[in-house]
N, C-alpha and C. Protein backbone atom coordinates (compact mmCIF):
# COMPACT_ATOMS: atom_id res chain seq x y z
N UNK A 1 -13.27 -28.78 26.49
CA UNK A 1 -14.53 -28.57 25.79
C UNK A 1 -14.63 -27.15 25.24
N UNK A 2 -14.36 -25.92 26.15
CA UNK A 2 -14.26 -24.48 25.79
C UNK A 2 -13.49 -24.05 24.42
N UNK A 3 -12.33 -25.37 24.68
CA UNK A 3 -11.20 -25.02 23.55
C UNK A 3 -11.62 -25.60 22.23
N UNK A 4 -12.28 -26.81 22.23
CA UNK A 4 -13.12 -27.21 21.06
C UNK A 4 -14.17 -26.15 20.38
N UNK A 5 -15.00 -25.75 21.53
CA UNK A 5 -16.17 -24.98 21.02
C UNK A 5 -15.39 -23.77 20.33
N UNK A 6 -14.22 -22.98 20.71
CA UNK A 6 -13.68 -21.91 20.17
C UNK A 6 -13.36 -22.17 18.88
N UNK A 7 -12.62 -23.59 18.86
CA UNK A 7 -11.91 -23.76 17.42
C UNK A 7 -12.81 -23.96 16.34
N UNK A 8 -14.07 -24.15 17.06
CA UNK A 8 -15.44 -24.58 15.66
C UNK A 8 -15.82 -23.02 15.38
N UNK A 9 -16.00 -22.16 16.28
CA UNK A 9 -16.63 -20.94 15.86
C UNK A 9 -15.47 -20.07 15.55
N UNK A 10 -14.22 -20.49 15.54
CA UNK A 10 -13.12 -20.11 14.39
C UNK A 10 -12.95 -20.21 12.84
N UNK A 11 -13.43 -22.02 13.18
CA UNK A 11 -13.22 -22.36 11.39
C UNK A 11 -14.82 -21.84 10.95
N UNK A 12 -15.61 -21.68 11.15
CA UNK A 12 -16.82 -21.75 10.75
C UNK A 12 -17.21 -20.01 10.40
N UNK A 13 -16.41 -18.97 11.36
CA UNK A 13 -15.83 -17.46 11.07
C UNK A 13 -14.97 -17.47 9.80
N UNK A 14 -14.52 -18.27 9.67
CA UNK A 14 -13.12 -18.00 8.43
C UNK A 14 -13.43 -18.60 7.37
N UNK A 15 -14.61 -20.04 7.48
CA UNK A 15 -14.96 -20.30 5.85
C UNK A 15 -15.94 -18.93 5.53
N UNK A 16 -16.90 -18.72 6.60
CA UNK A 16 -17.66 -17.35 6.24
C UNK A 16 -17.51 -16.14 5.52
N UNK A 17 -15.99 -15.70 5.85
CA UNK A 17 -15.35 -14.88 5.26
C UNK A 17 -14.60 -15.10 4.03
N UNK A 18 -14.51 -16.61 3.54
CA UNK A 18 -13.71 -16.66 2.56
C UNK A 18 -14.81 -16.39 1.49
N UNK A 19 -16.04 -17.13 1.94
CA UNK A 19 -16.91 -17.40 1.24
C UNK A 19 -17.58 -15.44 0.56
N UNK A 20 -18.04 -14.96 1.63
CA UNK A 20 -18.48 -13.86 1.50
C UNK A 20 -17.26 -12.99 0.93
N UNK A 21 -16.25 -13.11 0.51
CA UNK A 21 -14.89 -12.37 -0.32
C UNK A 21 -15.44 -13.16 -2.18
N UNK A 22 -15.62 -14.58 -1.55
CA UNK A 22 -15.81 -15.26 -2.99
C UNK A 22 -17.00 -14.80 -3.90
N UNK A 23 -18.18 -14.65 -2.79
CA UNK A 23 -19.76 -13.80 -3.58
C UNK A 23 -18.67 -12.38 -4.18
N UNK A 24 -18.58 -11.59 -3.31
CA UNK A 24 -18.40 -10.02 -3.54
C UNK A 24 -16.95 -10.19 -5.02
N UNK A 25 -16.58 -11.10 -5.57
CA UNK A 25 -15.84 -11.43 -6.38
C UNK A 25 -16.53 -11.22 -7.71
N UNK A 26 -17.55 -12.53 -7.02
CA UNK A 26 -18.81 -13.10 -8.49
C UNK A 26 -19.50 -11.65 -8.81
N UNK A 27 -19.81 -11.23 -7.66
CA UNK A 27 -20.28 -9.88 -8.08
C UNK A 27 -19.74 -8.82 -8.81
N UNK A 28 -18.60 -8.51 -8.66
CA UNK A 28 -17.74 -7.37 -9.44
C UNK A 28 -17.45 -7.73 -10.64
N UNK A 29 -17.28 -9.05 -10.96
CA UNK A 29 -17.10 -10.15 -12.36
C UNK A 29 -18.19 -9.74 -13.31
N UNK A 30 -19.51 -10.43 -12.32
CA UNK A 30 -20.60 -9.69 -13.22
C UNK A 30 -21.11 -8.00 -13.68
N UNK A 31 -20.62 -7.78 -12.43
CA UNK A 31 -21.02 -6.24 -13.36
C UNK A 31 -20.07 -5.64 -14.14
N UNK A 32 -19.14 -6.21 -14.35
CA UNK A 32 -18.38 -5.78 -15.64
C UNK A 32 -18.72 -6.57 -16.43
N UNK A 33 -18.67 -7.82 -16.57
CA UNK A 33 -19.49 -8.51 -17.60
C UNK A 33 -20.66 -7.69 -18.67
N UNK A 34 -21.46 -7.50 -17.45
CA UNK A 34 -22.77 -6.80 -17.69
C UNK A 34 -22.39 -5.15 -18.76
N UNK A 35 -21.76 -4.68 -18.04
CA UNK A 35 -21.25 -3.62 -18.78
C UNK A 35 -20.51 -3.78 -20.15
N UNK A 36 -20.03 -4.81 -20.54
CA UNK A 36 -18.90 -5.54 -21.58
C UNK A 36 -20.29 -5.64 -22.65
N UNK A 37 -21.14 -6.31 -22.15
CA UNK A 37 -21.81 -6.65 -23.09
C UNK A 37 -22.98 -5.92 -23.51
N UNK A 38 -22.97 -4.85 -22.68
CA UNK A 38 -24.19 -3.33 -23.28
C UNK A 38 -23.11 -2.97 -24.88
N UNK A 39 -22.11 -3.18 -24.53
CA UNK A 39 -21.16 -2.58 -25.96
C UNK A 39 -21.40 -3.55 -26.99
N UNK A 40 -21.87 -4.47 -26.97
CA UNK A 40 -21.69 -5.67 -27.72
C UNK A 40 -23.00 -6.10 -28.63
N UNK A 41 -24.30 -5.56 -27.59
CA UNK A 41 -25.42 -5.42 -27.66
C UNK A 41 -25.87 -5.55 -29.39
N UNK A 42 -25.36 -4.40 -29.78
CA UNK A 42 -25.74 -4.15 -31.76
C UNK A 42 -25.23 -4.98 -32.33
N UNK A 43 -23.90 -6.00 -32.13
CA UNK A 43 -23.55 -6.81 -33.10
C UNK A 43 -23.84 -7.85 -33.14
N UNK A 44 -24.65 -8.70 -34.57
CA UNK A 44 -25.41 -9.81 -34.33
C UNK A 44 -24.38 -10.85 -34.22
N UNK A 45 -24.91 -11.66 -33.89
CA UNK A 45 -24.27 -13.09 -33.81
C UNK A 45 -22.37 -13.00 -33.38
N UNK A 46 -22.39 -12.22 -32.21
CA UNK A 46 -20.96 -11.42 -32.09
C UNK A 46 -20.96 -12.59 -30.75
N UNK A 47 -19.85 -13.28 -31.26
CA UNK A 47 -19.47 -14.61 -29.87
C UNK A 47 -18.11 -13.86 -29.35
N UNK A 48 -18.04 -13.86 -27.96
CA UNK A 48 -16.82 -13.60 -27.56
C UNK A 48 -16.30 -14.20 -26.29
N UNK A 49 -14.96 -14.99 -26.59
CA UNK A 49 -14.45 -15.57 -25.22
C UNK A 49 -14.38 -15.06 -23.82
N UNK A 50 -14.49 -15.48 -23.19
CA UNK A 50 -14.08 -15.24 -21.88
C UNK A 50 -12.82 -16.11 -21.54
N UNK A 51 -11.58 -15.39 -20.84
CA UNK A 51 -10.86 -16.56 -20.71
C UNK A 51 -10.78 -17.00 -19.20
N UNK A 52 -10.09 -18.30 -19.15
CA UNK A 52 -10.59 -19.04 -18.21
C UNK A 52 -9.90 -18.75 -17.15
N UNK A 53 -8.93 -18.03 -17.19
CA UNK A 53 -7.59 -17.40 -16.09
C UNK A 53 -7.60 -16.04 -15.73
N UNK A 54 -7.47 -15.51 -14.23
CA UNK A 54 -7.16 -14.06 -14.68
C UNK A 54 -5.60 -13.50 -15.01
N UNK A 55 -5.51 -12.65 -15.14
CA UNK A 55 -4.19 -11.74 -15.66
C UNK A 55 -3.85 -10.83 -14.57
N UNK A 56 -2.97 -10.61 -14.95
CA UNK A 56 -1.83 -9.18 -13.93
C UNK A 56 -2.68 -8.12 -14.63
N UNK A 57 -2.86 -7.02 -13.83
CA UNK A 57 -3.15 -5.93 -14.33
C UNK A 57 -2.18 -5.19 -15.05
N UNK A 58 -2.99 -4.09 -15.74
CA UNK A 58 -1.71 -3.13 -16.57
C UNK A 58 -2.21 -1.55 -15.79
N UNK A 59 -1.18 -1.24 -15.41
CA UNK A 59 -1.65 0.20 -14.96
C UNK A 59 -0.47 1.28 -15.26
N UNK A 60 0.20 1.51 -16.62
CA UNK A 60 0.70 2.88 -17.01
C UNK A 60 -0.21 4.07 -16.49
N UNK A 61 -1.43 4.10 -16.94
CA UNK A 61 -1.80 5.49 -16.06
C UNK A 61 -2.44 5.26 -14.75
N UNK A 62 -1.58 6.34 -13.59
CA UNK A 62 -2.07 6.33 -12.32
C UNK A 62 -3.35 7.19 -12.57
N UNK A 63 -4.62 7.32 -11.27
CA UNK A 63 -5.23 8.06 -11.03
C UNK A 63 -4.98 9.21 -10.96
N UNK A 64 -5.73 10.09 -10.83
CA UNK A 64 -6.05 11.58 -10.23
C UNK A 64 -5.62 11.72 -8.95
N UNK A 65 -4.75 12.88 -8.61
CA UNK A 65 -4.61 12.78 -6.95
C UNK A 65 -6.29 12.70 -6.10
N UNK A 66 -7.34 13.04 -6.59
CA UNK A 66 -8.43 13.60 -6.25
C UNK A 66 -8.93 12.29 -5.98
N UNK A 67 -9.08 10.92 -7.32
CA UNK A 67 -9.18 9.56 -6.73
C UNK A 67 -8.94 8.60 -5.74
N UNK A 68 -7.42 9.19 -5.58
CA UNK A 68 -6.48 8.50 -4.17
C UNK A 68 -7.28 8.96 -3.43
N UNK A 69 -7.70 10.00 -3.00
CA UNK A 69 -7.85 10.60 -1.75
C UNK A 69 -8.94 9.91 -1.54
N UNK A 70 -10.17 10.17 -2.82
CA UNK A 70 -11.85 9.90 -2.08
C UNK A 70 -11.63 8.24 -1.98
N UNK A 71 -11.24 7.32 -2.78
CA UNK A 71 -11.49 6.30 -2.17
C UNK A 71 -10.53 5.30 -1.42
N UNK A 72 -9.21 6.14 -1.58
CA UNK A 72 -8.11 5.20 -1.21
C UNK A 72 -7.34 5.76 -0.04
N UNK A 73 -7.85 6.77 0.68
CA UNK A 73 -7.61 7.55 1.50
C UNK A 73 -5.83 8.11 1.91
N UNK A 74 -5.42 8.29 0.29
CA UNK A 74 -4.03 8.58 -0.29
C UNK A 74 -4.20 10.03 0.02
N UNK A 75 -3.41 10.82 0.83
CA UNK A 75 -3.32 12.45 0.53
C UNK A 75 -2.80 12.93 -0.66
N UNK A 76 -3.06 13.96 -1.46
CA UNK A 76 -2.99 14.79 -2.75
C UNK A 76 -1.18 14.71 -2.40
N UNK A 77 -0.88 14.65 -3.57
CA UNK A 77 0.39 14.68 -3.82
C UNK A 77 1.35 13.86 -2.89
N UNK A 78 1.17 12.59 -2.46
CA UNK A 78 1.91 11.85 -1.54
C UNK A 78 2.43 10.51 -2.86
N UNK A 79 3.15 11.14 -3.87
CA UNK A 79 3.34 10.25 -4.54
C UNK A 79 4.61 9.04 -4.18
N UNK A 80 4.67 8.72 -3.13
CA UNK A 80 5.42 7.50 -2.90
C UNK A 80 3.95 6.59 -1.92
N UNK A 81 3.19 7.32 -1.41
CA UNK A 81 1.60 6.27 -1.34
C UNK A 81 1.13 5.24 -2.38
N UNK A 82 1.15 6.72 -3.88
CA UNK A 82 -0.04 6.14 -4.74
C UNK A 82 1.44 5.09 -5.06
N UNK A 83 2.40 5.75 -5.71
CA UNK A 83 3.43 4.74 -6.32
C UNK A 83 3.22 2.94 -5.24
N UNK A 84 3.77 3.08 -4.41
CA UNK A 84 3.76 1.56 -3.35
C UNK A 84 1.85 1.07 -3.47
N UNK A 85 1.01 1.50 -3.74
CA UNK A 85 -0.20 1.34 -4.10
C UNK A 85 -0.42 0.31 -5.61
N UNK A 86 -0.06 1.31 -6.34
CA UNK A 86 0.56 0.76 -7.74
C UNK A 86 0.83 -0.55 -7.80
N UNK A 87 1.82 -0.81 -6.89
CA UNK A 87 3.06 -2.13 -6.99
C UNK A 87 2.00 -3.14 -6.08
N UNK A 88 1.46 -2.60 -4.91
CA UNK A 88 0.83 -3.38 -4.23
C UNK A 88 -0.50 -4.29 -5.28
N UNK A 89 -1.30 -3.56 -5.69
CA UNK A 89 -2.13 -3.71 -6.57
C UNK A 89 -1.22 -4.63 -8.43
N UNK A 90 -0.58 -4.30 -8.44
CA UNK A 90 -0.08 -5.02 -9.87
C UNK A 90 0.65 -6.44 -8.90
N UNK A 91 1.18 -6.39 -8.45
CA UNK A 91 2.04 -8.04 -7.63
C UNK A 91 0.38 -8.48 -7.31
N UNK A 92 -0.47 -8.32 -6.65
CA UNK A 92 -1.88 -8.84 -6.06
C UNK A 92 -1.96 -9.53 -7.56
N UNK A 93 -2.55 -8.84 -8.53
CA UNK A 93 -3.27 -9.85 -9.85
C UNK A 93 -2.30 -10.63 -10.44
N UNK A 94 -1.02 -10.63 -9.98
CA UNK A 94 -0.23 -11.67 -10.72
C UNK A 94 -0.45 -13.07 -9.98
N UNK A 95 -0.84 -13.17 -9.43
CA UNK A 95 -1.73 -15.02 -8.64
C UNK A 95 -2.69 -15.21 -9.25
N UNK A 96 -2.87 -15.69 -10.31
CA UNK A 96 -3.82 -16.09 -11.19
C UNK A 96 -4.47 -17.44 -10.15
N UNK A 97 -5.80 -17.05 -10.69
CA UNK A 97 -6.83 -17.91 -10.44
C UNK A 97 -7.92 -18.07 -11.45
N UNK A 98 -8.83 -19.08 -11.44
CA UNK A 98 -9.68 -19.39 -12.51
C UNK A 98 -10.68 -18.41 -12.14
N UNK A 99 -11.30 -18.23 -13.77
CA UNK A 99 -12.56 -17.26 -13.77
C UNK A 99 -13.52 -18.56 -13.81
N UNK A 100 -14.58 -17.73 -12.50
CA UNK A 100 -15.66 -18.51 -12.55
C UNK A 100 -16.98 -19.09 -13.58
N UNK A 101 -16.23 -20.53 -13.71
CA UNK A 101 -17.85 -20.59 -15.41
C UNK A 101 -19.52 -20.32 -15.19
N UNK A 102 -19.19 -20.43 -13.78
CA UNK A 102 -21.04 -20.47 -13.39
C UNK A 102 -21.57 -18.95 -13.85
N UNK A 103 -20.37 -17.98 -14.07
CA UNK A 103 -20.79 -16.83 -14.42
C UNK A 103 -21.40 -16.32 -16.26
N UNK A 104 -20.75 -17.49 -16.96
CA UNK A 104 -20.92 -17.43 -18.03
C UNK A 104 -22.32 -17.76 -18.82
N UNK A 105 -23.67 -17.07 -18.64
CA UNK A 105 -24.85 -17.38 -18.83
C UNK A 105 -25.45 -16.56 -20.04
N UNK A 106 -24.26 -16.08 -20.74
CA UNK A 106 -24.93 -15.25 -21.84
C UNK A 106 -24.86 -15.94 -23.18
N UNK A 107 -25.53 -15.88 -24.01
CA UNK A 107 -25.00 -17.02 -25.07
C UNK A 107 -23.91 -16.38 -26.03
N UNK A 108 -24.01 -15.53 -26.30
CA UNK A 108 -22.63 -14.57 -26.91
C UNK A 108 -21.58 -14.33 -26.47
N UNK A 109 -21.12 -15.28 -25.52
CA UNK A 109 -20.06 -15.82 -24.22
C UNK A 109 -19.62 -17.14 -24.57
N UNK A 110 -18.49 -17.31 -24.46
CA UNK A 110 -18.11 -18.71 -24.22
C UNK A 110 -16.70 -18.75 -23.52
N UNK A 111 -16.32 -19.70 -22.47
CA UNK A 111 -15.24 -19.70 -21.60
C UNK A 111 -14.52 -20.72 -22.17
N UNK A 112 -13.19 -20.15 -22.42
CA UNK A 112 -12.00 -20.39 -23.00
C UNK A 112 -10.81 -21.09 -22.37
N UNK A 113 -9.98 -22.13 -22.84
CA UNK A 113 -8.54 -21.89 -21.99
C UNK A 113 -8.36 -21.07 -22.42
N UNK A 114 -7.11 -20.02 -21.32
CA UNK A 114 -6.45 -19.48 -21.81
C UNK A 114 -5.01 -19.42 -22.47
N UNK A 115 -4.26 -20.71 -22.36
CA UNK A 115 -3.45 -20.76 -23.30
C UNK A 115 -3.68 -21.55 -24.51
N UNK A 116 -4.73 -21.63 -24.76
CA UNK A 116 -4.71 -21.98 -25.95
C UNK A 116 -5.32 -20.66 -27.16
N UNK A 117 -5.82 -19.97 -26.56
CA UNK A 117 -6.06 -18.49 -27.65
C UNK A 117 -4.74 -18.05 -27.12
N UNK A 118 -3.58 -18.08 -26.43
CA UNK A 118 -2.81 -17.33 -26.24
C UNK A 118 -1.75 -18.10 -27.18
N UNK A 119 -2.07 -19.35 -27.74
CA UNK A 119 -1.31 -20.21 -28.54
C UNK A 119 -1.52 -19.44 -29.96
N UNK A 120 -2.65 -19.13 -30.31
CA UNK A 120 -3.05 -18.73 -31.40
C UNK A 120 -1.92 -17.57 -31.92
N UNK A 121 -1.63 -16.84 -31.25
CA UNK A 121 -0.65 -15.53 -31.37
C UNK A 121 0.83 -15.58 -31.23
N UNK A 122 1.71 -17.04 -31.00
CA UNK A 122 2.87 -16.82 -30.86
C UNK A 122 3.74 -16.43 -31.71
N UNK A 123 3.35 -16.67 -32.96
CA UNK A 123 4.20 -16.03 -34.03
C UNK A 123 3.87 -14.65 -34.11
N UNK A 124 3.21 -14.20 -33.86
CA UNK A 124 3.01 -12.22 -33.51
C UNK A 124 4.06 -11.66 -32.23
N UNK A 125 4.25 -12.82 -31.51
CA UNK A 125 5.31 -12.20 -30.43
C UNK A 125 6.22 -12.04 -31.12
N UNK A 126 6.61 -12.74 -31.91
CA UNK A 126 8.43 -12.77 -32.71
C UNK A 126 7.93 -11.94 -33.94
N UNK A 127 7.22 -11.78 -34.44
CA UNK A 127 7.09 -11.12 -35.85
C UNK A 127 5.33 -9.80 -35.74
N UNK A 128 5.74 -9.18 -35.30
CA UNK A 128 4.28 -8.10 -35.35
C UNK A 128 3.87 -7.86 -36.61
N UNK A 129 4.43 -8.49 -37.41
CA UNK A 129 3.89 -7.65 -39.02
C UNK A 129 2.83 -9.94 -39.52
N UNK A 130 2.94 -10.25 -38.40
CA UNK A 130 2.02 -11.29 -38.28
C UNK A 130 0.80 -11.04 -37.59
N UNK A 131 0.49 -10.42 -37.26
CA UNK A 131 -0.56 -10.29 -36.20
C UNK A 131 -2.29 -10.51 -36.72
N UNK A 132 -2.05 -9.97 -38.38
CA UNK A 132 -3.31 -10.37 -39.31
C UNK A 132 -3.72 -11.50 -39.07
N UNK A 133 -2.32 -12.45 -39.66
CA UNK A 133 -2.36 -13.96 -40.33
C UNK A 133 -2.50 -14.42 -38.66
N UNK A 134 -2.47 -14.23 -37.75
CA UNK A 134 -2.75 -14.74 -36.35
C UNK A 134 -4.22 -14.76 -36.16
N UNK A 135 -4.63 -13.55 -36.53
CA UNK A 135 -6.41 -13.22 -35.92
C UNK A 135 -7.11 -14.11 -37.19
N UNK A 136 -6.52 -13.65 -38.06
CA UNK A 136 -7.28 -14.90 -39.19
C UNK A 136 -7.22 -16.27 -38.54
N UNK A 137 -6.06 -16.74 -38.25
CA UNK A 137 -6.39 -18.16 -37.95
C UNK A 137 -7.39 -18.48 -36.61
N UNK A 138 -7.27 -17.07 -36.04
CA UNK A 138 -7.79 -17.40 -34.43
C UNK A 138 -9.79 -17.64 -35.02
N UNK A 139 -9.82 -16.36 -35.86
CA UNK A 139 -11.81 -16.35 -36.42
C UNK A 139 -12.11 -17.98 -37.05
N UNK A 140 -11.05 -18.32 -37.84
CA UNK A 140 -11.33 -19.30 -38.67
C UNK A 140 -11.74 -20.56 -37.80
N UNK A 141 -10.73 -20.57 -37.11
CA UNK A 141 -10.62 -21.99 -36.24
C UNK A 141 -11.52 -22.05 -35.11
N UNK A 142 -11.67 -20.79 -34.36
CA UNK A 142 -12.84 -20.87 -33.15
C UNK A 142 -13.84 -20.17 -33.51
N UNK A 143 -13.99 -19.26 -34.48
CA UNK A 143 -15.23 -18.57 -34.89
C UNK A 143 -15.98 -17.44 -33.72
N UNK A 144 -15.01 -17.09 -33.38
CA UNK A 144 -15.48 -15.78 -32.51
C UNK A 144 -14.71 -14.46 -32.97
N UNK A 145 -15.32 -13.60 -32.79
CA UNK A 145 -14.78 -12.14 -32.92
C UNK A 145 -14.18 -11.75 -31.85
N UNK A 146 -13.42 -12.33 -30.75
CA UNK A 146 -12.42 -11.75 -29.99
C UNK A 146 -12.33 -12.50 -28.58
N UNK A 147 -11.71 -12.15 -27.56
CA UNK A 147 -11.73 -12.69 -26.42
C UNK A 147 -11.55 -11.45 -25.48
N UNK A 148 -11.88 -11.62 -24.10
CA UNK A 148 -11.60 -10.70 -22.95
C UNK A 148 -11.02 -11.20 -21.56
N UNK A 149 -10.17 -10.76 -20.96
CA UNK A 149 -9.80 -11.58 -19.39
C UNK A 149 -9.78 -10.59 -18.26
N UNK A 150 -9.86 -10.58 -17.01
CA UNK A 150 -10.14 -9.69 -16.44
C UNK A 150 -8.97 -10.21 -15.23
N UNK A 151 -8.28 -9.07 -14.16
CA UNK A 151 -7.71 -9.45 -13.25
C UNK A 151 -8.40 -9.86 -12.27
N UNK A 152 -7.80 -10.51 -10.96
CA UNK A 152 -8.41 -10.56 -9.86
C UNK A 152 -8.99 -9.09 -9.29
N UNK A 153 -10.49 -9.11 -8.48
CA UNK A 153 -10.26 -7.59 -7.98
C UNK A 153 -9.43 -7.75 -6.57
N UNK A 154 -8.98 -6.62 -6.42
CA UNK A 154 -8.29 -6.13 -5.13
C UNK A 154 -9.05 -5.18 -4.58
N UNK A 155 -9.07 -6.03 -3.11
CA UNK A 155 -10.00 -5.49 -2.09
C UNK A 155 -8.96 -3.97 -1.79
N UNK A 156 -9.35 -2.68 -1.27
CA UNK A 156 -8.54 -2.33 -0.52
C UNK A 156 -9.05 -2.12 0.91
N UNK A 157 -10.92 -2.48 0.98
CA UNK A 157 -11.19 -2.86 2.44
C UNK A 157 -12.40 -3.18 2.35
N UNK A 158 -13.32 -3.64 2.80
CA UNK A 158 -15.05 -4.24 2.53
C UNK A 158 -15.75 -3.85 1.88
N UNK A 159 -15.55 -2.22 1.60
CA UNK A 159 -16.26 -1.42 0.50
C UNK A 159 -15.83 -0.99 -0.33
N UNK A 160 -14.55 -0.74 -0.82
CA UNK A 160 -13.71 -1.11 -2.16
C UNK A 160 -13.16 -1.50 -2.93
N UNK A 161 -13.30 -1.64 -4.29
CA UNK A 161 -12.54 -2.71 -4.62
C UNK A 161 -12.01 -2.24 -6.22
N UNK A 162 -11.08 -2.50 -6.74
CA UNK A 162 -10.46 -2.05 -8.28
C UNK A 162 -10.17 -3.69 -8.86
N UNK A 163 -10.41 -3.21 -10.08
CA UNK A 163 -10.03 -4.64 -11.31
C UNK A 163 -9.64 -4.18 -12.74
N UNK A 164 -8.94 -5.24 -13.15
CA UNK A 164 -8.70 -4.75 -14.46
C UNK A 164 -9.27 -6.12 -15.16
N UNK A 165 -9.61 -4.96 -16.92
CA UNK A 165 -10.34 -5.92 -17.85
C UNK A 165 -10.06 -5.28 -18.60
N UNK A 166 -9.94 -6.44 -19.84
CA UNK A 166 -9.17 -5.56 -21.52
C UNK A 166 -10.41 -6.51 -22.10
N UNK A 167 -10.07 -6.15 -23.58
CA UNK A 167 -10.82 -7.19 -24.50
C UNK A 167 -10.23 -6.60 -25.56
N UNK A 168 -10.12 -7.68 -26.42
CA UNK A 168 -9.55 -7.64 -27.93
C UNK A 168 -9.83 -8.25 -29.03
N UNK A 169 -10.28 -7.43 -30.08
CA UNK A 169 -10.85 -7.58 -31.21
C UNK A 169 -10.47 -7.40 -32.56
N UNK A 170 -9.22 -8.70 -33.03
CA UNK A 170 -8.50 -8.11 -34.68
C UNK A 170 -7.45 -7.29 -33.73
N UNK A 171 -7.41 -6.02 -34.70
CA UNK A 171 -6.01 -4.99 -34.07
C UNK A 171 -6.69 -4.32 -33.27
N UNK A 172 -7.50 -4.10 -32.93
CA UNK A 172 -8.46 -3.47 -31.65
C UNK A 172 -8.29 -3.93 -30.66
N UNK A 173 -8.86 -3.13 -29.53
CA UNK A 173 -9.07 -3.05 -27.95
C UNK A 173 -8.42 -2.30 -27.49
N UNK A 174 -9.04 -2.72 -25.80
CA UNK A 174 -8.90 -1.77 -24.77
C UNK A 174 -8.65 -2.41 -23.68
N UNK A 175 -8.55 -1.53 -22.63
CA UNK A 175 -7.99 -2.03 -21.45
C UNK A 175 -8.39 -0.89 -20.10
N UNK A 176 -8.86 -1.66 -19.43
CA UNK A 176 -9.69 -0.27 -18.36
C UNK A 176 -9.11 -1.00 -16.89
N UNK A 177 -9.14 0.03 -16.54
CA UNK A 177 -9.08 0.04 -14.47
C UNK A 177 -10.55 0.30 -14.03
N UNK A 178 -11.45 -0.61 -13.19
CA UNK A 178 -12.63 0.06 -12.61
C UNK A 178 -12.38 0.08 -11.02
N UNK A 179 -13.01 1.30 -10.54
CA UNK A 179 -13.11 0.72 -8.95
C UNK A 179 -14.36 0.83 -8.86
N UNK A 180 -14.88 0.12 -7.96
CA UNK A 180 -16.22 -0.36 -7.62
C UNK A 180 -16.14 0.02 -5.94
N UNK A 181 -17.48 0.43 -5.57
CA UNK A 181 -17.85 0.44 -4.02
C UNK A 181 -19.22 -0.22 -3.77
N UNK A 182 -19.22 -0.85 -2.55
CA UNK A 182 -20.49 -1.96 -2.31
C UNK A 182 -21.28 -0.71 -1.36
N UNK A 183 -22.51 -0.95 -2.23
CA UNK A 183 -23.71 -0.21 -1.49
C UNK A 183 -24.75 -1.17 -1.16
N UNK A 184 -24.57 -1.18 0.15
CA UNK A 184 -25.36 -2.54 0.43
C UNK A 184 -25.21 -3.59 0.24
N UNK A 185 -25.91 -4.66 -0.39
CA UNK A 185 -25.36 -5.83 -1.32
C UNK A 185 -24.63 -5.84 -2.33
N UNK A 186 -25.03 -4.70 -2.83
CA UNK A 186 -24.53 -4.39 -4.42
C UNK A 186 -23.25 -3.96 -4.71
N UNK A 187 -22.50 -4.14 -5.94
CA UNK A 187 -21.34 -3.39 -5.90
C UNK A 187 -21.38 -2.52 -6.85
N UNK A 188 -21.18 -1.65 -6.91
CA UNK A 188 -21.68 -0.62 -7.80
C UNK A 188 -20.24 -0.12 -8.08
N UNK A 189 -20.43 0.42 -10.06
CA UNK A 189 -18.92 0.74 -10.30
C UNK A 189 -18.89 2.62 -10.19
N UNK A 190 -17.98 3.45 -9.61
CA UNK A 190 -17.78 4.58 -9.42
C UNK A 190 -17.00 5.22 -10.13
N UNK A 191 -16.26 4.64 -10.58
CA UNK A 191 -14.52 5.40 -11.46
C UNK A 191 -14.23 4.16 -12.95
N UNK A 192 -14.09 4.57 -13.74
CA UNK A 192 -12.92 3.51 -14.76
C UNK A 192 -11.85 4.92 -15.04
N UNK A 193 -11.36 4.39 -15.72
CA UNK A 193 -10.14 4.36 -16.22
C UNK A 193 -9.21 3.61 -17.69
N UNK A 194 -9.25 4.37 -18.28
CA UNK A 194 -8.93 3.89 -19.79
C UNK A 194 -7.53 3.80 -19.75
N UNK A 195 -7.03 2.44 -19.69
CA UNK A 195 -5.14 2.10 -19.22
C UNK A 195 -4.95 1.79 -20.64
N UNK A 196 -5.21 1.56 -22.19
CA UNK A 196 -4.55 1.63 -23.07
C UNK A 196 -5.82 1.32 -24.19
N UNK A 197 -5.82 2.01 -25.29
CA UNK A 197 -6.31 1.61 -26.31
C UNK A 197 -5.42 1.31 -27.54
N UNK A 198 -6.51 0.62 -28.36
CA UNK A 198 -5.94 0.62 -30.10
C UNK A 198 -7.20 0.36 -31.37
């Protein structure tokens, strides 16, 4: 009977925790969301995908030694930390999982497959001097001005957490690193990081 009662307040500990990883997810989703679309704010009738998968992160630029330290508790100049950090964090967002639609409540939003806008561009992989005649067909056919995908975030412990999110518009965009720390309920963002523009 002891051994029953343990195994229930085991599974019933561990959906808890999956669950409460899954909120603090929805949460970091949205406040970049939220932030995505203060930029977006002035342009009328500006529709933009969300896609339905996340992505591997891109991280050419590391932090500040000064970053490691305050939130990742990396010592200044221990660059084989931040480096194995790096790798730890880029292998994490390559397990794609679906972006949540329940999050998609803005009407200047719409959730996308993602290989099918990623269909839109294959002749730009083999030929870059295509990349026009690509975005043309992509406005024409779905009638949005761009799409955005974001990585999984990576916990690095209950109160931190980093993600990556690009968005792209024509020959434009960007691509940012945020870390976020939970104050209280909330997750509040502390740091970005600009990992590539155009």
């Amino acid at each position: 009977m002891k051994q029953i009662i343990v195994l229930i307040f085991i599974l019933v500990f561990a959906n808890k925790s999956f669950s409460q990883s899954e909120i603090d997810k929805q949460k970091i989703y949205s406040e970049v969301l939220k932030s995505f679309l203060v930029t977006k704010d002035t342009v009328k009738d500006c529709k933009f995908l969300v896609l339905d998968s996340t992505t591997a992160a891109q991280y050419p630029y590391q932090f500040h030694d000064s970053i490691y330290q305050k939130y990742f508790k990396i010592d200044k100049k221990d660059f084989d930390a931040s480096y194995n950090f790096m790798l730890q964090y880029i292998s994490f967002t390559k397990k794609f999982e679906a972006f949540p639609k329940e999050l998609i409540k803005n009407d200047s939003l719409l959730l996308f497959k993602t290989d099918s806008v990623y269909s839109f561009f294959e002749e730009s992989r083999k030929d870059k001097k295509a990349v026009e005649k690509c975005w043309g067909k992509f406005y024409h056919t779905i009638k949005c001005s761009g799409y955005c995908q974001f990585s999984k975030p990576y916990f690095m412990d209950k109160e931190t957490a980093m993600i990556y999110f690009y968005e792209i518009s024509g020959t434009s965009g960007s691509g940012w690193t945020y870390i976020f720390r939970k104050d209280g309920e909330k997750w509040r963002k502390v740091y970005q990081k600009l990992q590539w523009g155009s």
